[in-house]
C-alpha atoms as a PDB file:
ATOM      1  CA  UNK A   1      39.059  27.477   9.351  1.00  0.00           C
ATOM      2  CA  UNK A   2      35.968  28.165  11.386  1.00  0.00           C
ATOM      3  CA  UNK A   3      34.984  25.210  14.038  1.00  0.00           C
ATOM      4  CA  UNK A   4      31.551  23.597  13.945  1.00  0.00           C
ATOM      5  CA  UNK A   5      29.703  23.852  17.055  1.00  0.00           C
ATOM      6  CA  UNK A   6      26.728  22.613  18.393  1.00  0.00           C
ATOM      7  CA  UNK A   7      24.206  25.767  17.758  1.00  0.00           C
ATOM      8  CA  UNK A   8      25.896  25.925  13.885  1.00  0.00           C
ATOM      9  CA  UNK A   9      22.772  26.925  12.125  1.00  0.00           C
ATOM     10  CA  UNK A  10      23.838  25.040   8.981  1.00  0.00           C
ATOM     11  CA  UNK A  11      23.616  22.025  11.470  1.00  0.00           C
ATOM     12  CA  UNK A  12      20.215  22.789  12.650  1.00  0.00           C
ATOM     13  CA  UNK A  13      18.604  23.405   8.534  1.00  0.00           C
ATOM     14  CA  UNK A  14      20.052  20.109   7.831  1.00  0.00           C
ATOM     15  CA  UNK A  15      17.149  18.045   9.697  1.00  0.00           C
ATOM     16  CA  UNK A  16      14.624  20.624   8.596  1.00  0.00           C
ATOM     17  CA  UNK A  17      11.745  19.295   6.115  1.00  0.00           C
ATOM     18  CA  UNK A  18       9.745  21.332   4.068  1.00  0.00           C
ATOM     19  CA  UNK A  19       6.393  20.227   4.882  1.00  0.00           C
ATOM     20  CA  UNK A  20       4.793  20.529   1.189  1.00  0.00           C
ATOM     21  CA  UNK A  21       7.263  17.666   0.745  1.00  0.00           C
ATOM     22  CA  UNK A  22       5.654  15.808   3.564  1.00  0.00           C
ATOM     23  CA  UNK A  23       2.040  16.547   2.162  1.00  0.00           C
ATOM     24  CA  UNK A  24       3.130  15.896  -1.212  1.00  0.00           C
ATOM     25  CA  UNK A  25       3.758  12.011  -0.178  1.00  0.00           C
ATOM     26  CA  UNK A  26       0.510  11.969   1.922  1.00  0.00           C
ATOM     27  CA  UNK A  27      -1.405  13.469  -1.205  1.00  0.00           C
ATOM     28  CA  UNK A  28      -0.239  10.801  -3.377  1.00  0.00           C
ATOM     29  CA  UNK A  29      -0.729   8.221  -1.064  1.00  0.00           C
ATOM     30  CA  UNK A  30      -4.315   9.226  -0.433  1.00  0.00           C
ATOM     31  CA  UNK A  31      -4.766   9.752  -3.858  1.00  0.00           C
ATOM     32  CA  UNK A  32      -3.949   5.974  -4.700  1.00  0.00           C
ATOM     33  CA  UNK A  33      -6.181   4.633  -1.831  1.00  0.00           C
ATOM     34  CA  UNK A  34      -8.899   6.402  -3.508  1.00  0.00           C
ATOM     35  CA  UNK A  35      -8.045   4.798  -7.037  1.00  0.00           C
ATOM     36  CA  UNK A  36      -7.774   1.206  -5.194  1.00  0.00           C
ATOM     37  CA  UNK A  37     -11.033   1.478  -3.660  1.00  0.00           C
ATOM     38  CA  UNK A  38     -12.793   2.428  -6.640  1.00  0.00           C
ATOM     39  CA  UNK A  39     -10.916  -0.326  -8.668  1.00  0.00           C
ATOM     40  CA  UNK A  40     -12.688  -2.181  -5.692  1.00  0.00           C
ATOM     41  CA  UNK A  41     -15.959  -1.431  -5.878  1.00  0.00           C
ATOM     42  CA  UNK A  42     -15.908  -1.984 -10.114  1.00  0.00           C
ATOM     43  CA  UNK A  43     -14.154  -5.062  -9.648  1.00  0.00           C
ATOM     44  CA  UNK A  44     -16.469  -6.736  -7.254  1.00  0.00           C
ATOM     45  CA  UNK A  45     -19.081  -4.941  -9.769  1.00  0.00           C
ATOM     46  CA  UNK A  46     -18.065  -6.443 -13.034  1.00  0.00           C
ATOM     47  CA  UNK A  47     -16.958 -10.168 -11.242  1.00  0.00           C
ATOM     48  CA  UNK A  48     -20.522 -10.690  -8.925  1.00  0.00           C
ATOM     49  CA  UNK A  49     -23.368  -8.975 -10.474  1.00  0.00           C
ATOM     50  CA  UNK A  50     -22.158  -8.445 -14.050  1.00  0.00           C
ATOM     51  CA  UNK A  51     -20.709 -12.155 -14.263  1.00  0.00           C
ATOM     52  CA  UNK A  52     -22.499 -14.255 -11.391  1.00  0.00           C
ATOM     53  CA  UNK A  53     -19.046 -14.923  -9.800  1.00  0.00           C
ATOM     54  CA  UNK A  54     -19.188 -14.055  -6.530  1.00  0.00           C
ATOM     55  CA  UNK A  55     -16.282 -16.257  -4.873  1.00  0.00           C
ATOM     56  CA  UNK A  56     -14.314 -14.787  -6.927  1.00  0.00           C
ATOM     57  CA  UNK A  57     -15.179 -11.327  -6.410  1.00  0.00           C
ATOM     58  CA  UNK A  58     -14.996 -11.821  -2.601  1.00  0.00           C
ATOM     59  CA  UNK A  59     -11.335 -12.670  -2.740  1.00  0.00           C
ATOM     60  CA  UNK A  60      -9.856  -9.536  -5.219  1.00  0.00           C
ATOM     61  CA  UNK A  61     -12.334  -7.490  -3.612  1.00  0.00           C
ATOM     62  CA  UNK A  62     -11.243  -8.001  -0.586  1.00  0.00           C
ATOM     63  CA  UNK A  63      -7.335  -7.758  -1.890  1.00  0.00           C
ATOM     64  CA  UNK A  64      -8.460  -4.319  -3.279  1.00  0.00           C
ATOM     65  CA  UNK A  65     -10.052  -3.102   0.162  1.00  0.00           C
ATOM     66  CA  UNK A  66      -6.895  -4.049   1.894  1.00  0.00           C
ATOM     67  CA  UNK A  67      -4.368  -2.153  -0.006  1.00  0.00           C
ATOM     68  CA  UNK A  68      -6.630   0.675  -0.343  1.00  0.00           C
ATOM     69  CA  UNK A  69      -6.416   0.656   3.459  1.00  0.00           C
ATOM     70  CA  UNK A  70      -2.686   0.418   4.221  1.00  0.00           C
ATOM     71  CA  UNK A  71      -2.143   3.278   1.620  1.00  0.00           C
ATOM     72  CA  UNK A  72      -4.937   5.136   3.336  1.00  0.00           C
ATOM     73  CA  UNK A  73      -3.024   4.419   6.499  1.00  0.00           C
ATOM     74  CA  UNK A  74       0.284   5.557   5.500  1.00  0.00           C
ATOM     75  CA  UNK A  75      -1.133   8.565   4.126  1.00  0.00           C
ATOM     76  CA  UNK A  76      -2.444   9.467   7.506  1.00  0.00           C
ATOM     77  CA  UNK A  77       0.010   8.720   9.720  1.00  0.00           C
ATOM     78  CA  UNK A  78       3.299   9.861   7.649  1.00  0.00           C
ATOM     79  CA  UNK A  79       3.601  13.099   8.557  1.00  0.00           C
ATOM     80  CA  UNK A  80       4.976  12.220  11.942  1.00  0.00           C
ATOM     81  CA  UNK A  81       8.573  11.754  12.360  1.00  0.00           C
ATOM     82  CA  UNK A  82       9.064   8.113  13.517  1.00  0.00           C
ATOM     83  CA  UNK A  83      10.953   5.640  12.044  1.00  0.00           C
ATOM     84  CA  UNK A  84       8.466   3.285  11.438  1.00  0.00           C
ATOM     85  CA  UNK A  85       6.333   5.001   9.671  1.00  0.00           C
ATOM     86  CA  UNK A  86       9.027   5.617   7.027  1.00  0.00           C
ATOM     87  CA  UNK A  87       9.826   2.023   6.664  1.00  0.00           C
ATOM     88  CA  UNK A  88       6.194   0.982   6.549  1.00  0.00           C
ATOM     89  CA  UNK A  89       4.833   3.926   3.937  1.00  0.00           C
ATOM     90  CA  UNK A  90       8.204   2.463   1.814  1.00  0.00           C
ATOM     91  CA  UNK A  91       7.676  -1.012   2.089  1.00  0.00           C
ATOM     92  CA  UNK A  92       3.936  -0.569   1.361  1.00  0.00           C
ATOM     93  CA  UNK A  93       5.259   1.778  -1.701  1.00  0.00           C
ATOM     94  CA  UNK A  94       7.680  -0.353  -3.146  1.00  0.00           C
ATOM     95  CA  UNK A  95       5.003  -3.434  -2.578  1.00  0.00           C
ATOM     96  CA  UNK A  96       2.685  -1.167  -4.970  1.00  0.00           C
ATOM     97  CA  UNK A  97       5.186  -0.759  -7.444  1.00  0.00           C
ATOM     98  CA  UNK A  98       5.555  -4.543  -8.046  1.00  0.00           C
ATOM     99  CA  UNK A  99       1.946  -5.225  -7.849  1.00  0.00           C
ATOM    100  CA  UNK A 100       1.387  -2.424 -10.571  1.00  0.00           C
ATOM    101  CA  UNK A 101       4.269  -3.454 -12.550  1.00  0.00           C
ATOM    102  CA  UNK A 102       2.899  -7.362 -12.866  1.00  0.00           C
ATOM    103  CA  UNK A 103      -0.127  -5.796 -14.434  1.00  0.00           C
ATOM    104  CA  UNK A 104       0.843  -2.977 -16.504  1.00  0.00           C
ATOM    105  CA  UNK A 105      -0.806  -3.846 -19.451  1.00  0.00           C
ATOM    106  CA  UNK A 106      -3.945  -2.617 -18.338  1.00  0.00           C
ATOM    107  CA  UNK A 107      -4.634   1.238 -18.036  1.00  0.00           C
ATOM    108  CA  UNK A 108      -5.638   1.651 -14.076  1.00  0.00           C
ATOM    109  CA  UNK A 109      -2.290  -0.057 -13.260  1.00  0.00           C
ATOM    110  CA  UNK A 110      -0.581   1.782 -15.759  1.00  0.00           C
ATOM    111  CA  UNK A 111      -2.175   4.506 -13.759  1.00  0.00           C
ATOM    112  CA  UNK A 112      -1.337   3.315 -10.400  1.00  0.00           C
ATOM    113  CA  UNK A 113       1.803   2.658 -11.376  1.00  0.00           C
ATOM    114  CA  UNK A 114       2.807   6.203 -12.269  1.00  0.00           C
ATOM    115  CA  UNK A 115       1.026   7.199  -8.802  1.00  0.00           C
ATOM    116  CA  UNK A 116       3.395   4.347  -7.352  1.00  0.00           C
ATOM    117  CA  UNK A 117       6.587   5.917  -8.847  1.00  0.00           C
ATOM    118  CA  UNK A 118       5.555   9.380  -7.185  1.00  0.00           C
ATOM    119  CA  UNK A 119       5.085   7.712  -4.470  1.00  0.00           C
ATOM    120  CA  UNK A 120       8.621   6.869  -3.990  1.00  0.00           C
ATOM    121  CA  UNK A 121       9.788   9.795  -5.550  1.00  0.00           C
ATOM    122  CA  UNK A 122       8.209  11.427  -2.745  1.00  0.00           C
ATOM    123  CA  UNK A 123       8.784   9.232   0.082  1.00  0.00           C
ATOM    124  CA  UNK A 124      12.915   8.520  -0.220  1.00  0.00           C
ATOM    125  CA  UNK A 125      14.347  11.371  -0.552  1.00  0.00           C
ATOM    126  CA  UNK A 126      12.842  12.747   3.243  1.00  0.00           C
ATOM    127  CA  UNK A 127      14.618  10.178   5.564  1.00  0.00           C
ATOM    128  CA  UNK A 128      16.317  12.381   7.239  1.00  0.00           C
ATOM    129  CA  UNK A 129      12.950  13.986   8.625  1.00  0.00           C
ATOM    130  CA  UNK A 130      12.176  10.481  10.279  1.00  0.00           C
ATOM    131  CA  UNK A 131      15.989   9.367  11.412  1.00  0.00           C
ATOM    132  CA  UNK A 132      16.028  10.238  14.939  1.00  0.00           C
ATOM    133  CA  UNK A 133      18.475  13.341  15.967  1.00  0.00           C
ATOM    134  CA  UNK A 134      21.312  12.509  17.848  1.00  0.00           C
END
């Protein structure tokens, strides 16, 4: 039987990442920034100039611009392999998920909720990229 050393190349693959994976995760992440801030913009649309209620509208909207933002920035920063990125973008994945999930009903969370589940699909499976070599 053949003894593993430390330049066994089957050693080295094992940490290696395809990177379409990597853009894959930032694509979809992007991608459901861009469908929160446009669920934004209607919202605050439809709630202060359609319906007078501009309290209201201040508050989602600004619920909307916030997630938008943290998917925005995990899509940006996750290709880099630290470990706290990977935690965040899956926190901020799974956080989705549920908020998506409470509100399925309606088509643009049905919508965001698929996005959500590629998401993860995308995200879990590359923790060895971000686990630090030892």
């Amino acid at each position: 039987m053949r003894k593993k050393t430390k330049n066994d190349p089957s050693r080295n693959n094992r940490n290696k990442v395809d990177p379409l994976k990597i853009t894959t995760a930032r694509v979809f992440f992007l991608l459901n920034a861009i469908l929160w801030l446009c669920y934004g913009i209607y919202i605050y649309y439809d709630m202060a100039v359609a319906n007078n209620n501009k309290s209201s509208a201040d508050i989602v909207t600004l619920f909307s611009f916030s997630n938008a933002g943290l998917l925005l920035f995990c899509g940006i920063k996750y290709g880099k392999p630290q470990l706290w990125i990977y935690y965040f973008a899956l926190v901020i994945g799974v956080f989705n998920t549920l908020l998506a999930l409470l509100n399925i009903v309606d088509l643009y969370f049905l919508v965001s909720f698929v996005i959500d589940l590629l998401i993860l699909w995308a995200v879990i499976p590359l923790y060895r990229h971000f686990v630090p070599r030892q």
